[in-house]
Protein backbone atom coordinates (compact mmCIF):
# COMPACT_ATOMS: atom_id res chain seq x y z
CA UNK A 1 15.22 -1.84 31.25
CA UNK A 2 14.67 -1.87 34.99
CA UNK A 3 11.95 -0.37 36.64
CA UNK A 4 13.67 3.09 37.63
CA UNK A 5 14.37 3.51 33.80
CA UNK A 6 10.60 2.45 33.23
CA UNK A 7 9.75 5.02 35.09
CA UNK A 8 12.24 7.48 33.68
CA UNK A 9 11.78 6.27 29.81
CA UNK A 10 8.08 5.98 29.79
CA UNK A 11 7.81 8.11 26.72
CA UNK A 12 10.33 5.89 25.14
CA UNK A 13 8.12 2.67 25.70
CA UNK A 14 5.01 4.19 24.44
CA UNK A 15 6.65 4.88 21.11
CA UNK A 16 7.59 1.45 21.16
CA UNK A 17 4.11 -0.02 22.15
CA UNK A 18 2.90 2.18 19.20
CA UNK A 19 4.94 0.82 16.49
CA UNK A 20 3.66 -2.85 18.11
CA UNK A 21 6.57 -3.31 19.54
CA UNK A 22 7.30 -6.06 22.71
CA UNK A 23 8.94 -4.68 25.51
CA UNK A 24 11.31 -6.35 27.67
CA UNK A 25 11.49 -5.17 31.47
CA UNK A 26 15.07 -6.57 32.96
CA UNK A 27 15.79 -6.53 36.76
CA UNK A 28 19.45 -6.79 37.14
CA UNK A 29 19.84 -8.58 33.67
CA UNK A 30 16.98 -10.79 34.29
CA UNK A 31 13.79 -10.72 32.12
CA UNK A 32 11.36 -10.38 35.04
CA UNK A 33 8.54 -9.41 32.17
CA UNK A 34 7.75 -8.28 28.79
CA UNK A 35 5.10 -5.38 27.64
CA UNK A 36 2.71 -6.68 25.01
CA UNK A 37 1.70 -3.82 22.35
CA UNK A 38 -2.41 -4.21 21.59
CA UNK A 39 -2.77 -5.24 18.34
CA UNK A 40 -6.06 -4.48 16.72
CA UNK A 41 -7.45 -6.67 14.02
CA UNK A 42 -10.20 -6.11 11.41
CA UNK A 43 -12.87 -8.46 11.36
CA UNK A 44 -13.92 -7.09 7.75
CA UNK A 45 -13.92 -9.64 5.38
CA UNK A 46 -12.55 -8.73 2.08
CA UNK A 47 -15.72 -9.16 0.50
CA UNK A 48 -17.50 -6.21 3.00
CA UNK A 49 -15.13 -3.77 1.73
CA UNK A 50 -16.44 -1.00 -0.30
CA UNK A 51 -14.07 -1.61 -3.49
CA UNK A 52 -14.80 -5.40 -3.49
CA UNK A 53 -16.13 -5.73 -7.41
CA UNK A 54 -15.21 -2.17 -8.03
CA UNK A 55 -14.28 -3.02 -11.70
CA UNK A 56 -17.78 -4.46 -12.16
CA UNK A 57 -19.41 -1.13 -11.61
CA UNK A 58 -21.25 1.14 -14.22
CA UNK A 59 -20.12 4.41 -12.89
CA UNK A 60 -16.22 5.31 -13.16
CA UNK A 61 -13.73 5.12 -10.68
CA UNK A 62 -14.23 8.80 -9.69
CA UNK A 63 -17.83 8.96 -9.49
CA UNK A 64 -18.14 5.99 -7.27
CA UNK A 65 -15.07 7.64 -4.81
CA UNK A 66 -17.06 11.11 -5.00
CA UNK A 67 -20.21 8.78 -3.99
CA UNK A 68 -18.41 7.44 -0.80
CA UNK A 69 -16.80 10.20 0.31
CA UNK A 70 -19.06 12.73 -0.19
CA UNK A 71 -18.86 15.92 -2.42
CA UNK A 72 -17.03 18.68 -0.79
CA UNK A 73 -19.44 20.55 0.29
CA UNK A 74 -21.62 17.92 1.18
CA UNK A 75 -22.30 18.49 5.36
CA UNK A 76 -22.48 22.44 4.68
């Protein structure tokens, strides 16, 4: 992609960027540099996550989603 089609295609490259793609900018067939998509990472531990020992727990499955989510008409 050269930089007049970057400028054209920008919607193009933000899709990409958004499904963590890399993207290559070309001058005249030469790489000149490459877009870099931001890739978030969780620094949750496995053990911090809410269902971590879920199958150890007295209530049921339902009652303990209802719990963490909230009943429907809970912030009326």
């Amino acid at each position: 992609m050269c930089i007049v089609d970057l400028r054209y295609r920008m919607n193009e490259v933000l899709k990409a960027l958004d499904r963590n793609e890399d993207v290559e900018i070309l001058c005249r067939g030469k790489k000149r540099g490459v877009l870099k998509a931001h890739r978030q990472r969780t620094q949750q531990t496995v053990a911090e996550h809410p269902f971590f020992g879920m199958r150890y727990a007295e209530e049921s499955v339902d009652a303990e989603m209802n719990a963490l989510r909230g009943g429907r008409y809970h912030d009326l």
